[in-house]
N, C-alpha and C. Protein backbone atom coordinates (compact mmCIF):
# COMPACT_ATOMS: atom_id res chain seq x y z
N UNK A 1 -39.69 1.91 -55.26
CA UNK A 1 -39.49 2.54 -56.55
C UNK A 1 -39.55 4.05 -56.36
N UNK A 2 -38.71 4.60 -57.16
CA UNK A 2 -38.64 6.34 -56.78
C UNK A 2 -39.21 7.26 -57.89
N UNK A 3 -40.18 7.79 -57.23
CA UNK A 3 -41.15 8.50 -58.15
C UNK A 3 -40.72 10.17 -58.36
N UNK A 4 -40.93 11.03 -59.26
CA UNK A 4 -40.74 12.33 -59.20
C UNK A 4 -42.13 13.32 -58.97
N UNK A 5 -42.10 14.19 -58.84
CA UNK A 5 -43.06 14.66 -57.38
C UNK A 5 -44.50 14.58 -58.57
N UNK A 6 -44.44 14.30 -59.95
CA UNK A 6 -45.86 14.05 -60.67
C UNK A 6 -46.29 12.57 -60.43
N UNK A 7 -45.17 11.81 -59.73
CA UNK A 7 -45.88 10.54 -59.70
C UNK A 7 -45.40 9.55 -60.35
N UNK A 8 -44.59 10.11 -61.12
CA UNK A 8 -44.10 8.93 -62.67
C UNK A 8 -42.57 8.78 -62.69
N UNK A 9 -42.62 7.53 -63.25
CA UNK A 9 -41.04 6.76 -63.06
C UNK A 9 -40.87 6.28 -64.26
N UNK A 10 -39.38 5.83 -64.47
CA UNK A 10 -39.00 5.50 -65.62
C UNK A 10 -38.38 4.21 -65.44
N UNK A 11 -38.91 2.96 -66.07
CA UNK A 11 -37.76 2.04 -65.76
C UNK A 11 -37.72 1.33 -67.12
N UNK A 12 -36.27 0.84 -67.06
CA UNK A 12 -35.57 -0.03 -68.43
C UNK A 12 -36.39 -1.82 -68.11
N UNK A 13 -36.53 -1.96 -69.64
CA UNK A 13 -37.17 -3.28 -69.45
C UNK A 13 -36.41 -4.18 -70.31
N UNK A 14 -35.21 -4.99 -70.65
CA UNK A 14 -34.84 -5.77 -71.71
C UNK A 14 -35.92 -6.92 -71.81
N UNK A 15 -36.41 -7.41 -72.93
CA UNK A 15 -37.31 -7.94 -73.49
C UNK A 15 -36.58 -9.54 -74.31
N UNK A 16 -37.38 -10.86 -73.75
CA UNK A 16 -36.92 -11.85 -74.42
C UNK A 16 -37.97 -12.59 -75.20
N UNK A 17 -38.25 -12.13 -76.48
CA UNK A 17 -39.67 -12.46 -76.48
C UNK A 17 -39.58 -13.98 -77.49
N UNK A 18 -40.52 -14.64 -77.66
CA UNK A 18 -40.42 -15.87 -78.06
C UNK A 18 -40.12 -17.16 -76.96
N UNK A 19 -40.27 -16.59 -75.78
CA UNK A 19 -39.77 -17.48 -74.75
C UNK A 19 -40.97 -18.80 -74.49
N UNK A 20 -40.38 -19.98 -73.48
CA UNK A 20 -41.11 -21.23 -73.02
C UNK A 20 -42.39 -20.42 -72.36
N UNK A 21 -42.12 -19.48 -71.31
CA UNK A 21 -42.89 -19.04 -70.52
C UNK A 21 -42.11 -17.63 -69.75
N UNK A 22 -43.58 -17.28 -69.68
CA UNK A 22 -43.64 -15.82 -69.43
C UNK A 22 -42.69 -15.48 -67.97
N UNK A 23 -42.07 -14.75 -67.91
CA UNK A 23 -41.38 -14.47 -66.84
C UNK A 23 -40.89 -13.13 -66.86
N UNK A 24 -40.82 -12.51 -65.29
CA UNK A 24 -40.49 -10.60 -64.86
C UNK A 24 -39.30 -10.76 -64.00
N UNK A 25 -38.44 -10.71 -64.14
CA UNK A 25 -36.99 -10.77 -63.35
C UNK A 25 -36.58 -9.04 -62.90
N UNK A 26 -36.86 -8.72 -61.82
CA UNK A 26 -36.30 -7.42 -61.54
C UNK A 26 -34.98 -7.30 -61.08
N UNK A 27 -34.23 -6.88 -61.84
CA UNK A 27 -32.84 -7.07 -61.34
C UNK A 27 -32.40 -5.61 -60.68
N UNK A 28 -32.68 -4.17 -60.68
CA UNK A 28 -32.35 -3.56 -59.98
C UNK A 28 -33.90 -2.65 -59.66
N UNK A 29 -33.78 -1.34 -58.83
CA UNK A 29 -34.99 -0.91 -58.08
C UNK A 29 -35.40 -0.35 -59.77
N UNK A 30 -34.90 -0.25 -60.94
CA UNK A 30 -35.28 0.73 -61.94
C UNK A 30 -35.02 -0.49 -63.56
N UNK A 31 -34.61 -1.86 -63.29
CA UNK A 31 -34.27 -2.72 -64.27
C UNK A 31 -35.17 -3.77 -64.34
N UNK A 32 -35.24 -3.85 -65.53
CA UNK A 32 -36.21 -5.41 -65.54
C UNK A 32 -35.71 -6.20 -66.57
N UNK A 33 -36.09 -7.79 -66.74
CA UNK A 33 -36.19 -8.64 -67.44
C UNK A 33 -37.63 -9.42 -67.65
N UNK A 34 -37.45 -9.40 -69.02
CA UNK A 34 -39.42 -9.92 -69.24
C UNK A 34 -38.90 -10.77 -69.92
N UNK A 35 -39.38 -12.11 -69.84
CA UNK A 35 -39.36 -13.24 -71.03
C UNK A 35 -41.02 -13.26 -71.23
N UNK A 36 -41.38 -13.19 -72.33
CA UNK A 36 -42.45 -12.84 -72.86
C UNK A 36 -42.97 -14.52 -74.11
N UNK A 37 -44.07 -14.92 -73.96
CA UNK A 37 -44.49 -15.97 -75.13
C UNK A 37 -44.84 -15.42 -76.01
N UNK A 38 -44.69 -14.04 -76.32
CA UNK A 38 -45.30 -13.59 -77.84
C UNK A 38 -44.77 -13.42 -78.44
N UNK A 39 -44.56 -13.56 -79.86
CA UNK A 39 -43.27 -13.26 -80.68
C UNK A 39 -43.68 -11.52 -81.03
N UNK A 40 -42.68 -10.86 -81.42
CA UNK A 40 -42.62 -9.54 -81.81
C UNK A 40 -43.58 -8.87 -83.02
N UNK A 41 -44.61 -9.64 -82.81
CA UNK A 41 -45.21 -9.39 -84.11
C UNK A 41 -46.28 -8.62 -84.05
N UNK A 42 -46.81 -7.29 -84.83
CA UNK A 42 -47.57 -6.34 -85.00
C UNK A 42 -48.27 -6.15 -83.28
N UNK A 43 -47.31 -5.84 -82.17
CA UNK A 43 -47.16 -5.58 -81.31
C UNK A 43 -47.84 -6.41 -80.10
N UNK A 44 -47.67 -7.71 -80.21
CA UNK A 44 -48.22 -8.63 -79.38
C UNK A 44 -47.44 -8.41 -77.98
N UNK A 45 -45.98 -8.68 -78.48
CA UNK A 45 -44.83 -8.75 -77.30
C UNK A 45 -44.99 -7.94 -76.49
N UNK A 46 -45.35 -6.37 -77.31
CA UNK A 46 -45.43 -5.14 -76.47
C UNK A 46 -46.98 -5.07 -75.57
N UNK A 47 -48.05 -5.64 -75.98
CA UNK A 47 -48.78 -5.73 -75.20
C UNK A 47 -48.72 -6.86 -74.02
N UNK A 48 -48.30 -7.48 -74.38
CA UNK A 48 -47.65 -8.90 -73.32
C UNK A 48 -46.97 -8.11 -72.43
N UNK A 49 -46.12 -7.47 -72.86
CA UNK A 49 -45.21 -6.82 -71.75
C UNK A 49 -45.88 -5.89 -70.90
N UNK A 50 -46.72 -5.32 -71.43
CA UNK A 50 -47.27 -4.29 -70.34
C UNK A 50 -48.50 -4.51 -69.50
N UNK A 51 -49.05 -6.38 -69.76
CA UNK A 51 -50.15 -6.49 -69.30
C UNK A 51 -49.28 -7.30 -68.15
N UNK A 52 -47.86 -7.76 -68.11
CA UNK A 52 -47.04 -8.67 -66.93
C UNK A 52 -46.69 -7.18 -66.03
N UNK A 53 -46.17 -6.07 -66.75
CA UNK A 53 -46.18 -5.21 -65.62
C UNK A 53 -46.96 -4.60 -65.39
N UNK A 54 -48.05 -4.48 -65.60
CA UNK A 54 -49.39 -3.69 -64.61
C UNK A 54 -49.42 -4.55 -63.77
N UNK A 55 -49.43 -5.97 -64.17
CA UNK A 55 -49.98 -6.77 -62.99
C UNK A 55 -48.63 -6.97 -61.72
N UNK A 56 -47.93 -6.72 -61.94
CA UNK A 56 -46.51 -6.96 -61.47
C UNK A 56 -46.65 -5.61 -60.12
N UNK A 57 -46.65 -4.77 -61.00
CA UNK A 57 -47.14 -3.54 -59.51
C UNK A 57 -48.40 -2.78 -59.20
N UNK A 58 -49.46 -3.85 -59.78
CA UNK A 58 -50.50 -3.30 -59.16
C UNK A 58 -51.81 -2.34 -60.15
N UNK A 59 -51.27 -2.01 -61.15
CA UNK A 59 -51.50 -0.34 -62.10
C UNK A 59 -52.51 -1.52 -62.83
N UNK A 60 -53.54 -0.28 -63.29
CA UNK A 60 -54.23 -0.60 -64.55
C UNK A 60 -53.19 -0.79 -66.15
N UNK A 61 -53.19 -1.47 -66.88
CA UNK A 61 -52.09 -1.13 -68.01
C UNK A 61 -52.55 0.21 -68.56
N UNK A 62 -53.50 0.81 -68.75
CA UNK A 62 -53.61 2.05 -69.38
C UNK A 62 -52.28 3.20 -68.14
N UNK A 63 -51.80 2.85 -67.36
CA UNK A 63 -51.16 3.92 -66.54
C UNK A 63 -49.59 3.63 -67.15
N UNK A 64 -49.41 2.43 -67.59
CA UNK A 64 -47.50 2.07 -68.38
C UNK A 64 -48.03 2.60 -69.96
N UNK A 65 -46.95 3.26 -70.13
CA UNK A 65 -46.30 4.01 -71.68
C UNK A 65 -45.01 3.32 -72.20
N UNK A 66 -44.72 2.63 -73.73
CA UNK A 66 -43.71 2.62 -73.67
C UNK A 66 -43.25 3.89 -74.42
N UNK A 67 -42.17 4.42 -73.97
CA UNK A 67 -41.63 5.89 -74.77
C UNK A 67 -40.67 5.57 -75.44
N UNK A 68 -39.93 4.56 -75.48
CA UNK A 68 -38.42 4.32 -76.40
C UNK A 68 -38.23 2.89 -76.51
N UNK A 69 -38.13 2.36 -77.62
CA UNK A 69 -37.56 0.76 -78.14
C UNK A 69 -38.91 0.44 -78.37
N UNK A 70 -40.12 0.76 -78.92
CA UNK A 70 -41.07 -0.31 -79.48
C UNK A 70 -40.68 -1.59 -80.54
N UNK A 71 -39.52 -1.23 -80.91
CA UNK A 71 -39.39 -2.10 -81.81
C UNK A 71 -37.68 -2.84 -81.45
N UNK A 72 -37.44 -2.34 -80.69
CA UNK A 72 -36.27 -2.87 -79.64
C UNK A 72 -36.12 -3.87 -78.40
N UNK A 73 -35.52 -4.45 -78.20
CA UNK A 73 -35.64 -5.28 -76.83
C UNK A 73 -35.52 -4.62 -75.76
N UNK A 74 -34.57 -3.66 -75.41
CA UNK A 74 -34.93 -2.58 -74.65
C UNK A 74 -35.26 -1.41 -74.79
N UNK A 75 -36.32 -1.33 -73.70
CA UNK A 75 -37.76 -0.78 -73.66
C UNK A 75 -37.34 0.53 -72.46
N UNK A 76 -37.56 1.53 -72.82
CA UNK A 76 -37.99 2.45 -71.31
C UNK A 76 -39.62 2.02 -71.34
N UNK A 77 -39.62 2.25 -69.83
CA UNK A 77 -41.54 2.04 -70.04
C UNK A 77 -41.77 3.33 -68.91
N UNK A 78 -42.69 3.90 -68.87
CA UNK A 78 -42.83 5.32 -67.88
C UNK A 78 -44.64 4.48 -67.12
N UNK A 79 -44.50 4.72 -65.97
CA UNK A 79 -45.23 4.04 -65.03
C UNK A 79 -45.67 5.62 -64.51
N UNK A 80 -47.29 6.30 -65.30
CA UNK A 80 -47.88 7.39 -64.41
C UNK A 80 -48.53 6.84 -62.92
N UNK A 81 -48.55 8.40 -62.24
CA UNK A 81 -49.53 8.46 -61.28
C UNK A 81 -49.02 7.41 -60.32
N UNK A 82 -47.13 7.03 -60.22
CA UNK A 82 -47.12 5.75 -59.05
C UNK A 82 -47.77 6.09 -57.83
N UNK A 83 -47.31 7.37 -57.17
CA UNK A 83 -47.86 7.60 -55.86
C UNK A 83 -49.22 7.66 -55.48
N UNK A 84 -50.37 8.32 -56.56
CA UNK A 84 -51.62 8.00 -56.24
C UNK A 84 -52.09 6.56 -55.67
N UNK A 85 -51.81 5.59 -57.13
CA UNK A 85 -51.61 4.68 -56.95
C UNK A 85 -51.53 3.57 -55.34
N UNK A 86 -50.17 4.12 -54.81
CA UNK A 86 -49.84 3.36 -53.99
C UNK A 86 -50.56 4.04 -52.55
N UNK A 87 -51.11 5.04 -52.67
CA UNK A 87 -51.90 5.27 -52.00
C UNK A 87 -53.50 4.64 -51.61
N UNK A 88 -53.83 4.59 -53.14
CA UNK A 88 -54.66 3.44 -53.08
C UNK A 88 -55.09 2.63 -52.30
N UNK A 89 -53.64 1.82 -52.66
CA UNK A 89 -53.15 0.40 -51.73
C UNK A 89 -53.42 -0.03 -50.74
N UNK A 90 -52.77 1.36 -49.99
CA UNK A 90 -52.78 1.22 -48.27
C UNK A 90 -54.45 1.12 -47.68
């Protein structure tokens, strides 16, 4: 994933919410697909979604923002501090 020199990335998330089961489909290095079990309601989906991608790369959820589509299926979501982060890791 390609970070800018503060650390933070931007990636598109289309959102299927109401689904059988929860599922993260990454289709390119910056695209995602979430099928989500929560329905869209007084922001369940949106917390669903950001508790599958913290866990997805690692991050506390307090480090994902969504900045555009809260109320849309697609989502930018901004992922701070990746590089600290993956420093971490190692």
């Amino acid at each position: 994933m390609k970070s800018d020199k503060n650390g933070q990335q931007i990636i598109t998330v289309r959102v299927q919410p109401k689904s059988r089961q929860q599922q993260l489909i990454q289709i390119s290095e910056t695209e995602f697909k979430a099928r989500l079990i929560s329905a869209p309601d007084k922001g369940k989906a949106n917390a669903e979604l950001l508790a599958i991608l913290a866990d997805y790369f690692g991050l506390a959820p307090s480090r994902l923002r969504i900045i555009r589509g809260e109320t849309s299926r697609t989502k930018l979501i901004e992922i701070k501090n990746t590089k600290r982060s993956e420093k971490m890791n190692r």
